[in-house]
Protein backbone atom coordinates (compact mmCIF):
# COMPACT_ATOMS: atom_id res chain seq x y z
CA UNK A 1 -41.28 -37.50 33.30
CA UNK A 2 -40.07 -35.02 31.48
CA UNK A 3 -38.02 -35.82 28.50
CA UNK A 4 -35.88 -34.14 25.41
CA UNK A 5 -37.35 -35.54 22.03
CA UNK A 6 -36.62 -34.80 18.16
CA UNK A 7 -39.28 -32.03 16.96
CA UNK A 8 -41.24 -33.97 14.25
CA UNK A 9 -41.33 -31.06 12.48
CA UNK A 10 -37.62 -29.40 12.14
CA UNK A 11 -34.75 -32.26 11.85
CA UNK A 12 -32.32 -30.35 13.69
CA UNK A 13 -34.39 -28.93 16.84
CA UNK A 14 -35.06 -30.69 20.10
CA UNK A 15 -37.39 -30.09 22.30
CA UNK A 16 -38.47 -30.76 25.91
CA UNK A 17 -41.97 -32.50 26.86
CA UNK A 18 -44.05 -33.85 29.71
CA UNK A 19 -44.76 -37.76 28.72
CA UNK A 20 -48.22 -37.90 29.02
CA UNK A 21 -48.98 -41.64 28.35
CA UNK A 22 -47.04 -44.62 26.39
CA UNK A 23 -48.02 -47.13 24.26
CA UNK A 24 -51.21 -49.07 25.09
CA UNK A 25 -52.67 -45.89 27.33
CA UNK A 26 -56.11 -44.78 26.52
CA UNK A 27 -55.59 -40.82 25.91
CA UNK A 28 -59.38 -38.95 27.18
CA UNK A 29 -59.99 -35.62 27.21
CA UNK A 30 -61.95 -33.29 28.77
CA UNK A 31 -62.91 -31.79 25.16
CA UNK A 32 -66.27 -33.96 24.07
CA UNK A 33 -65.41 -33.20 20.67
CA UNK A 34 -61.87 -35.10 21.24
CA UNK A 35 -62.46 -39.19 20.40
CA UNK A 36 -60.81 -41.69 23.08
CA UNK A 37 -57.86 -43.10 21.53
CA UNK A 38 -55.43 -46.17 22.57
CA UNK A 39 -51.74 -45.29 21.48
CA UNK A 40 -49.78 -47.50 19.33
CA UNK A 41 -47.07 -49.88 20.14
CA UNK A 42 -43.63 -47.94 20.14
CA UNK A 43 -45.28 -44.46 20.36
CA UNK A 44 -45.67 -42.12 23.24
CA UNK A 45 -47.89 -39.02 23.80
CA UNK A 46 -46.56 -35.74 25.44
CA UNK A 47 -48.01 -32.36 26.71
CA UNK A 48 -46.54 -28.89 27.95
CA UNK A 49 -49.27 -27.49 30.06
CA UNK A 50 -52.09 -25.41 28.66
CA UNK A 51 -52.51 -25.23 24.75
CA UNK A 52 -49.06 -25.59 23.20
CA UNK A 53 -46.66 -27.23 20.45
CA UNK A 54 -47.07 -30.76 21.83
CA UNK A 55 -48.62 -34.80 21.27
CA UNK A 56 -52.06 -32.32 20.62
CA UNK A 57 -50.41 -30.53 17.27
CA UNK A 58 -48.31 -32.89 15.48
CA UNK A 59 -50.06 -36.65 17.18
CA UNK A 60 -48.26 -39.29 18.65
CA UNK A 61 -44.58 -39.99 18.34
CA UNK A 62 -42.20 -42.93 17.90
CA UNK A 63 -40.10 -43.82 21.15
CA UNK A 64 -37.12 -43.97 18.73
CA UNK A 65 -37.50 -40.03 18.74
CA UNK A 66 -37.20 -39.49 22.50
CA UNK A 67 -33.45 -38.70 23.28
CA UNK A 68 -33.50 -39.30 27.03
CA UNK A 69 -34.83 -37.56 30.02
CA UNK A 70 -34.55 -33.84 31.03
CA UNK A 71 -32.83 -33.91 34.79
CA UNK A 72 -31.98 -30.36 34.74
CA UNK A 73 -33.44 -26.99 33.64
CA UNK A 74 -30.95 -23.80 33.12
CA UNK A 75 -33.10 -20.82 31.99
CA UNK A 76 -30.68 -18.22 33.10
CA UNK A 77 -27.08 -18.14 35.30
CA UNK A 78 -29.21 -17.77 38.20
CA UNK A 79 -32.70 -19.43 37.10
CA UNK A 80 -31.81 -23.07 37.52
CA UNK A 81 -32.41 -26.59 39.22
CA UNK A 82 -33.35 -29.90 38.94
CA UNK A 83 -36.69 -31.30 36.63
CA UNK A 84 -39.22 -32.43 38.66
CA UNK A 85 -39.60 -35.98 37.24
CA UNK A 86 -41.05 -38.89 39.13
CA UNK A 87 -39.96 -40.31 42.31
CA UNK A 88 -37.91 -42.84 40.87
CA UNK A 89 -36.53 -40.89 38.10
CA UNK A 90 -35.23 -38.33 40.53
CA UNK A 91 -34.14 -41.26 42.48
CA UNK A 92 -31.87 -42.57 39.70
CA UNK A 93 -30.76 -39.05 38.32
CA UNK A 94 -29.49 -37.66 41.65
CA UNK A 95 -25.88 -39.20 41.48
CA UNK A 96 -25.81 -38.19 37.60
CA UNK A 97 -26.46 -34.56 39.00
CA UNK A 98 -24.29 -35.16 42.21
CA UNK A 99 -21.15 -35.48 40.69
CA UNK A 100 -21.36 -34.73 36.61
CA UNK A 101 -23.44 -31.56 36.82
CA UNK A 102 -21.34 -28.10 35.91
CA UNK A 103 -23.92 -25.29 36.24
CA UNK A 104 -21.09 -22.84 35.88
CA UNK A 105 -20.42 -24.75 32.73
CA UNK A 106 -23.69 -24.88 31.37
CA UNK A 107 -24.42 -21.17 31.81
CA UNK A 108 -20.89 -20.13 29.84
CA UNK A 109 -22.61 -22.13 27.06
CA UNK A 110 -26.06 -21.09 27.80
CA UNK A 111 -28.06 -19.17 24.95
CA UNK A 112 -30.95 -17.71 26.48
């Protein structure tokens, strides 16, 4: 799932992240010079796709720092929808986004 987690590196920035794996998850990669790792208790390991600011520059993070999941992506006032999460997630989200949602909302705040 996508979620919305403290940036490690600037105090007051957040930031939006695939989770990749969780705690007790063996992370491989396809890079032979990368060393199998198993993550920590409490930490969690996230990835945008290609090579980016994620899990892969500043290492594993503390659950504590995720702030909750990401149901909704507004890039513009007409550039807009749901995340795609998992099955479940979007399962449990979809009454959250039924009847809270304000998209006109959003956009009048929306810096892009």
């Amino acid at each position: 799932d996508a979620v919305v987690l403290k940036d490690p590196n600037e105090t007051n920035k957040y930031i939006v992240r695939r989770l990749a794996a969780i705690e007790g998850s063996e992370m491989v990669s396809s890079d032979e010079k990368d060393k199998l790792f198993v993550l920590e208790k409490d930490s969690n390991q996230e990835m945008k796709s290609k090579e980016a600011y994620d899990s892969r520059t500043f290492g594993p993070i503390s659950m504590a720092d995720i702030v909750g999941r990401a149901i909704y992506c507004l890039r513009t006032a007409v550039d807009h929808g749901p995340v795609s999460n998992s099955e479940l997630a979007m399962e449990e989200d979809s009454p959250i986004l039924a009847v809270e949602l304000d998209v006109d909302e959003m956009a009048k705040d929306h810096k892009a």
